[in-house]
C-alpha atoms as a PDB file:
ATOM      1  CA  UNK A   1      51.052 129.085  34.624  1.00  0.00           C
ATOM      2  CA  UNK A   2      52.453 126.166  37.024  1.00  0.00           C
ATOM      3  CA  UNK A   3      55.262 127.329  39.039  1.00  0.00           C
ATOM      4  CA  UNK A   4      58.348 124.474  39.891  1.00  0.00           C
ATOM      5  CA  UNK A   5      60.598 125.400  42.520  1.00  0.00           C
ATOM      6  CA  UNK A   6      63.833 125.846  41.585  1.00  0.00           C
ATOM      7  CA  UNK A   7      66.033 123.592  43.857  1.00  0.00           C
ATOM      8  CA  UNK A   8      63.930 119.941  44.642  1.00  0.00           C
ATOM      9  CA  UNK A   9      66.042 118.381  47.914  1.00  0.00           C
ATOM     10  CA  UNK A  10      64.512 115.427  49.773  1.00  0.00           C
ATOM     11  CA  UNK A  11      64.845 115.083  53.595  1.00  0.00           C
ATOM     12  CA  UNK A  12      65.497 111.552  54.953  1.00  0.00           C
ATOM     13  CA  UNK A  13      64.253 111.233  58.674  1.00  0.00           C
ATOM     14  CA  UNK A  14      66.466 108.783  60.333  1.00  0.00           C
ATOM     15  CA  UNK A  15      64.357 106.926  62.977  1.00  0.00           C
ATOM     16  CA  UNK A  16      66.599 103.867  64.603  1.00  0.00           C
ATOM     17  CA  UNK A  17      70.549 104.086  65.238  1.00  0.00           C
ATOM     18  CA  UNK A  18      72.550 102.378  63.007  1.00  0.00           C
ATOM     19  CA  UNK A  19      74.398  99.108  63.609  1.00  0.00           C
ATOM     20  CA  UNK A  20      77.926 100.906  64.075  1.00  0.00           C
ATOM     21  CA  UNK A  21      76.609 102.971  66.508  1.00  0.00           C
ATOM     22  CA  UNK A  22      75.229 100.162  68.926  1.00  0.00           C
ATOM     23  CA  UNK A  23      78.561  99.073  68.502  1.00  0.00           C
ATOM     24  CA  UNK A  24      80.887 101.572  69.392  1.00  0.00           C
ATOM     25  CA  UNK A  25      77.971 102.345  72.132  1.00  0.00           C
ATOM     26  CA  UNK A  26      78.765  98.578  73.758  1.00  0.00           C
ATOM     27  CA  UNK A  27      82.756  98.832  73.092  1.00  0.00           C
ATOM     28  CA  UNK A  28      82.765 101.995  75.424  1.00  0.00           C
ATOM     29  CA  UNK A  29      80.629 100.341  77.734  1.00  0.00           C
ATOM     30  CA  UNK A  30      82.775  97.593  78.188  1.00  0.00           C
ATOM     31  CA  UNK A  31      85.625  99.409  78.398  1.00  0.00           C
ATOM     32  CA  UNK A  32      84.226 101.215  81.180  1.00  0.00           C
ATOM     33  CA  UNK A  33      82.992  98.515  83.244  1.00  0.00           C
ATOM     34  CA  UNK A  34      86.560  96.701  82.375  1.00  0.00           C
ATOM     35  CA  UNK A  35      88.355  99.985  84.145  1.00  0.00           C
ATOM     36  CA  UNK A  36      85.807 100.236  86.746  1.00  0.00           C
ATOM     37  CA  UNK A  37      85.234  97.104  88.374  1.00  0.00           C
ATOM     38  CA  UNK A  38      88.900  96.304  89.701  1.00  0.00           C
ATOM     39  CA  UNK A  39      88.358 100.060  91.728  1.00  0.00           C
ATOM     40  CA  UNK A  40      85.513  98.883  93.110  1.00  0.00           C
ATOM     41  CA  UNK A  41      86.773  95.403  94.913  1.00  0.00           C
ATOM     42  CA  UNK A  42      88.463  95.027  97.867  1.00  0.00           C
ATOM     43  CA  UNK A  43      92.140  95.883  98.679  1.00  0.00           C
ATOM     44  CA  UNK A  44      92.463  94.358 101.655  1.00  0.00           C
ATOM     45  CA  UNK A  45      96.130  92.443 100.145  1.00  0.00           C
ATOM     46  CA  UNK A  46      97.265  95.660  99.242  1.00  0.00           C
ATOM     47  CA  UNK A  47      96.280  97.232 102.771  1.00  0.00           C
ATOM     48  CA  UNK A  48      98.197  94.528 104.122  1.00  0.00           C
ATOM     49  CA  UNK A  49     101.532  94.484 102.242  1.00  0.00           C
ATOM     50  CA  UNK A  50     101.154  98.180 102.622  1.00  0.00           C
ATOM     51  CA  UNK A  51     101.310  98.183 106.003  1.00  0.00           C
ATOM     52  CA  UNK A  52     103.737  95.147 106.629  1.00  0.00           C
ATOM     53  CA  UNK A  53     105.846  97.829 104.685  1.00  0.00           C
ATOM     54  CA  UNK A  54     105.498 100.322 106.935  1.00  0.00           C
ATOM     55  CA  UNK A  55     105.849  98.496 109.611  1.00  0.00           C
ATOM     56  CA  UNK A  56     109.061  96.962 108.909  1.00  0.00           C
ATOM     57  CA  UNK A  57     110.710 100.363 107.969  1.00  0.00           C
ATOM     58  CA  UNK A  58     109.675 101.945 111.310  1.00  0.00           C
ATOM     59  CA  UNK A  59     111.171  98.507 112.965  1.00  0.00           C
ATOM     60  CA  UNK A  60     114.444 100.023 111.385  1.00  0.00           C
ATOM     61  CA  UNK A  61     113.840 103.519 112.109  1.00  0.00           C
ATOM     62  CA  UNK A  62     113.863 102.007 115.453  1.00  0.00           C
ATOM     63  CA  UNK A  63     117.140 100.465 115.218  1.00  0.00           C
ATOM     64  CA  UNK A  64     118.481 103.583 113.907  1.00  0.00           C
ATOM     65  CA  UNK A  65     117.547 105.929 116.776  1.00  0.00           C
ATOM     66  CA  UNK A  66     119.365 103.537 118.702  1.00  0.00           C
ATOM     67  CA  UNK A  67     122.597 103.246 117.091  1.00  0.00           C
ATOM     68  CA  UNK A  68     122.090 107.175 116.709  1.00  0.00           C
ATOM     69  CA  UNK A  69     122.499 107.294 120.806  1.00  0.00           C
ATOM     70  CA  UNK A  70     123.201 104.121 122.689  1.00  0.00           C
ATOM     71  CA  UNK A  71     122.762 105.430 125.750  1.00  0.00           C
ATOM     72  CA  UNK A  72     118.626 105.469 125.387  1.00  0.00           C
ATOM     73  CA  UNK A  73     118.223 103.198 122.147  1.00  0.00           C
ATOM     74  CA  UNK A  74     115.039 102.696 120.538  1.00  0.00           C
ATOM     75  CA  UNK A  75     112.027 101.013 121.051  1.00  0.00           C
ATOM     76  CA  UNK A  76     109.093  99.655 118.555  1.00  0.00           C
ATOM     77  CA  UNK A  77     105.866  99.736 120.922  1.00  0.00           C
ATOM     78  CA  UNK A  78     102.268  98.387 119.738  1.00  0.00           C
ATOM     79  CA  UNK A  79      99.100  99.698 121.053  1.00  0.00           C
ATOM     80  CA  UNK A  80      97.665  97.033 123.295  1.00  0.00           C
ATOM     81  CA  UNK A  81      94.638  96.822 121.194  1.00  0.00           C
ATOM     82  CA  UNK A  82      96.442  96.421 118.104  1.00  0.00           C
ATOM     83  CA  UNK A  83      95.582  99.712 116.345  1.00  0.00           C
ATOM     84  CA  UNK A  84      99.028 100.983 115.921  1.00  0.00           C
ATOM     85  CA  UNK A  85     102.356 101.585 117.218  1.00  0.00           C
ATOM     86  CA  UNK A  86     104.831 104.101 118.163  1.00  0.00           C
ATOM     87  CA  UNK A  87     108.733 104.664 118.006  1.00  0.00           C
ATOM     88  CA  UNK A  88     109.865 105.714 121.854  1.00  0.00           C
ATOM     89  CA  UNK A  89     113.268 105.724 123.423  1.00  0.00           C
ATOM     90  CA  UNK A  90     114.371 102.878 126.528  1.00  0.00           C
ATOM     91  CA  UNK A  91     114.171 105.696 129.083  1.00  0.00           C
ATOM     92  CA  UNK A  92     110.444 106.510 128.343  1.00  0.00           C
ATOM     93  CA  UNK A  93     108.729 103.754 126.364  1.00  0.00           C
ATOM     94  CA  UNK A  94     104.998 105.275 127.045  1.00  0.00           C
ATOM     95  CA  UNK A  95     105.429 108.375 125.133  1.00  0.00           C
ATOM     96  CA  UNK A  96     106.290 108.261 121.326  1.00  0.00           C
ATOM     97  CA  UNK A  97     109.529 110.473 120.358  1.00  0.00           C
ATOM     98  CA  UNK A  98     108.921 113.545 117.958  1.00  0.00           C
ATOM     99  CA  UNK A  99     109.365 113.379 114.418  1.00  0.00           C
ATOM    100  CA  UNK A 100     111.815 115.349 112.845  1.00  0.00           C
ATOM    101  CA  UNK A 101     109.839 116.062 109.859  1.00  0.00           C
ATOM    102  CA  UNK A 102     107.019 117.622 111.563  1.00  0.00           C
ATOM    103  CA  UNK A 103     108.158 117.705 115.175  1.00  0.00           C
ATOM    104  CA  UNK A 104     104.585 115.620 115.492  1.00  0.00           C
ATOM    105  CA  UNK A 105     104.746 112.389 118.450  1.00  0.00           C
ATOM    106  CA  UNK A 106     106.251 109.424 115.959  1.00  0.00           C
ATOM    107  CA  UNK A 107     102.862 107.721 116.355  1.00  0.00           C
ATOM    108  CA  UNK A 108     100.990 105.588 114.051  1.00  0.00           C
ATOM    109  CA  UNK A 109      97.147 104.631 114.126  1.00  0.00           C
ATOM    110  CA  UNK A 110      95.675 102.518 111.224  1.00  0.00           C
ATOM    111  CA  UNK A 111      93.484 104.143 109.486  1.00  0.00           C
ATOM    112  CA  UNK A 112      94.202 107.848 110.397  1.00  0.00           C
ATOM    113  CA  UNK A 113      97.017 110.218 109.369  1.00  0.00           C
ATOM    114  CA  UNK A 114      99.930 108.862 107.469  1.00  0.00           C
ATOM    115  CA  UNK A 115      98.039 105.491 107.092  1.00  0.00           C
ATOM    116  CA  UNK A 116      94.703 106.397 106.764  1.00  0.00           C
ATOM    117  CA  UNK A 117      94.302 103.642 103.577  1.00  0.00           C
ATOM    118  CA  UNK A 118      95.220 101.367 106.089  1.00  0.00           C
ATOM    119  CA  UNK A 119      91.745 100.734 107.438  1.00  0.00           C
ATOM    120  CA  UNK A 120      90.952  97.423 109.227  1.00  0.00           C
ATOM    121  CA  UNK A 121      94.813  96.392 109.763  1.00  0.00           C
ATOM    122  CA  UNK A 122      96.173  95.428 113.066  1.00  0.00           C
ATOM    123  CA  UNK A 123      98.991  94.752 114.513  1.00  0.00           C
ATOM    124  CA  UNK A 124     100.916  92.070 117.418  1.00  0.00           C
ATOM    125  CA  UNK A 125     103.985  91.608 119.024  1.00  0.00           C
ATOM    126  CA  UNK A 126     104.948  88.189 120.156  1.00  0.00           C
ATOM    127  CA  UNK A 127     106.205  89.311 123.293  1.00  0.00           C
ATOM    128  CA  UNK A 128     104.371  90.282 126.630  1.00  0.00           C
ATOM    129  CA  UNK A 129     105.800  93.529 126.716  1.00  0.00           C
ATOM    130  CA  UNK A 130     104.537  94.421 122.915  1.00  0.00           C
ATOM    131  CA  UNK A 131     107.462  96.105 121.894  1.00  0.00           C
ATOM    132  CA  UNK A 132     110.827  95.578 120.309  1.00  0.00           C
ATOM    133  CA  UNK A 133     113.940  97.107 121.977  1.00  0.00           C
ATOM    134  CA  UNK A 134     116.815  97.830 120.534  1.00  0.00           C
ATOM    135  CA  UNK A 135     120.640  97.813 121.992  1.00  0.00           C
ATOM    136  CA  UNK A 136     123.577  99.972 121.052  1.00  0.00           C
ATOM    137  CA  UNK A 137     124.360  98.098 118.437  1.00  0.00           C
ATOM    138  CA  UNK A 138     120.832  97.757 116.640  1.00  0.00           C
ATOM    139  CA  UNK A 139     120.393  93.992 117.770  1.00  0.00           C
ATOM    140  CA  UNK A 140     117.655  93.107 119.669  1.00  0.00           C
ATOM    141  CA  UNK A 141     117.766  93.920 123.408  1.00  0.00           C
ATOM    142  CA  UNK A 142     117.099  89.825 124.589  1.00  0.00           C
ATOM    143  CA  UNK A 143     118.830  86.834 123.204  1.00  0.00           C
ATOM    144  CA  UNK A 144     115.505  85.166 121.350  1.00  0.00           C
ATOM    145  CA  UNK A 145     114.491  86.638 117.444  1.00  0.00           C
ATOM    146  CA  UNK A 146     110.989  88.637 117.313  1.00  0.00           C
ATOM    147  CA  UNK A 147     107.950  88.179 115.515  1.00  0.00           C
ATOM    148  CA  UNK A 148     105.839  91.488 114.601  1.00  0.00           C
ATOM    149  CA  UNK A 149     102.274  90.184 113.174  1.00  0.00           C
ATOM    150  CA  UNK A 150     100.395  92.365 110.989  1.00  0.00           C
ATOM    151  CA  UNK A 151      96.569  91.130 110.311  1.00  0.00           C
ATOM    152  CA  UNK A 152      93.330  92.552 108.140  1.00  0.00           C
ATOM    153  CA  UNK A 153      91.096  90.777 106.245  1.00  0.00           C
ATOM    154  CA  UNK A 154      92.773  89.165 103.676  1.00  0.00           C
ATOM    155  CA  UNK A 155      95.118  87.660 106.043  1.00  0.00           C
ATOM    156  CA  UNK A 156      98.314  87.906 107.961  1.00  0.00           C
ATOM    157  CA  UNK A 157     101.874  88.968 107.259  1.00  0.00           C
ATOM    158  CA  UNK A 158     105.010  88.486 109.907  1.00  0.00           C
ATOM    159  CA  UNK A 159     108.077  90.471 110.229  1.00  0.00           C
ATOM    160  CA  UNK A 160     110.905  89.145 111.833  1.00  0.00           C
ATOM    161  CA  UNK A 161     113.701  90.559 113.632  1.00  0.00           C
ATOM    162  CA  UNK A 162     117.131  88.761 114.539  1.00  0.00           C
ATOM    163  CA  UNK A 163     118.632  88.771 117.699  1.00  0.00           C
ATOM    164  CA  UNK A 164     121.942  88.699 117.076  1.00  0.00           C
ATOM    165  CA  UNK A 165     121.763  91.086 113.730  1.00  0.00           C
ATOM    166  CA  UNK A 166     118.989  92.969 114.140  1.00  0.00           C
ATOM    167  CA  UNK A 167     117.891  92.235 110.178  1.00  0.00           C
ATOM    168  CA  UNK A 168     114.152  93.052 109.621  1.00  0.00           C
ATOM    169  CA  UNK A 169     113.113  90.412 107.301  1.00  0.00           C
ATOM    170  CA  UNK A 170     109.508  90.169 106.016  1.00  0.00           C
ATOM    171  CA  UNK A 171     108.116  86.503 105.540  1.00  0.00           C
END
């Protein structure tokens, strides 16, 4: 007496990948490199117009502290080595006034801190004295306009300040 089995199934042994596989395989590779690439080149424009932003809105934090008390406006002061800047008052231009967010020295230093994506950036007055006073009125203490420089990598940016308004204007 033979015996059958009862239930006959056949197993298929797939060896290779099919050819919709390899191709949704390559799609998400490509989409990956597509996303990833961009993040991985340099963003030295962005550093710059990043800080040129900064930069110009501290210029008119400046102005503010000194229309806030004429008596001891407001200065803009670069480092000498072109690393940063500080906001100070006329009376004492060597030491930074404190914030009044974190009672912290109103101090900034490319790269570290608040602008620590700023790496590589520097900065120049085009004055002597590397700062920007402030009078009374938020015009510039001096009769000629001002030119704040800002410089990486990818270039350079200038801010300039009017005299007679005291308008921060970013060229």
């Amino acid at each position: 007496m033979s015996h059958k089995p009862m239930n006959t199934t056949t197993i298929t042994i797939r060896r290779a990948f099919t050819l919709v596989e390899i191709l949704i395989t390559v799609v998400v590779m490509a989409i990956v490199v597509g996303v990833a690439v961009p993040s991985l080149s340099s963003n030295d424009r962005a550093r710059l117009v990043g800080a040129v932003g900064m930069v110009a809105s501290d210029l008119e934090f400046a102005q503010s502290v000194a229309l806030a008390d004429p008596s001891d406006p407001g200065v803009f002061k670069a480092r000498p080595d072109g690393t940063g800047y500080w906001i100070a008052t006329a009376s004492d231009t060597a030491t930074p006034i404190l914030s009044a967010y974190s009672n912290d020295p109103y101090s900034i230093t490319f790269g570290t801190g608040i602008a620590a994506e700023l790496t590589g950036v520097t900065i120049g007055v085009a004055q002597a004295s590397d700062e920007v006073q402030f009078d009374g009125f938020g015009r510039i203490a001096g009769m000629a306009d001002i030119t704040v420089t800002v410089t990486n990598a990818s270039g350079s940016m200038d801010i300039i300040v009017k005299a007679t308004t005291g308008v921060v204007n970013i060229q």
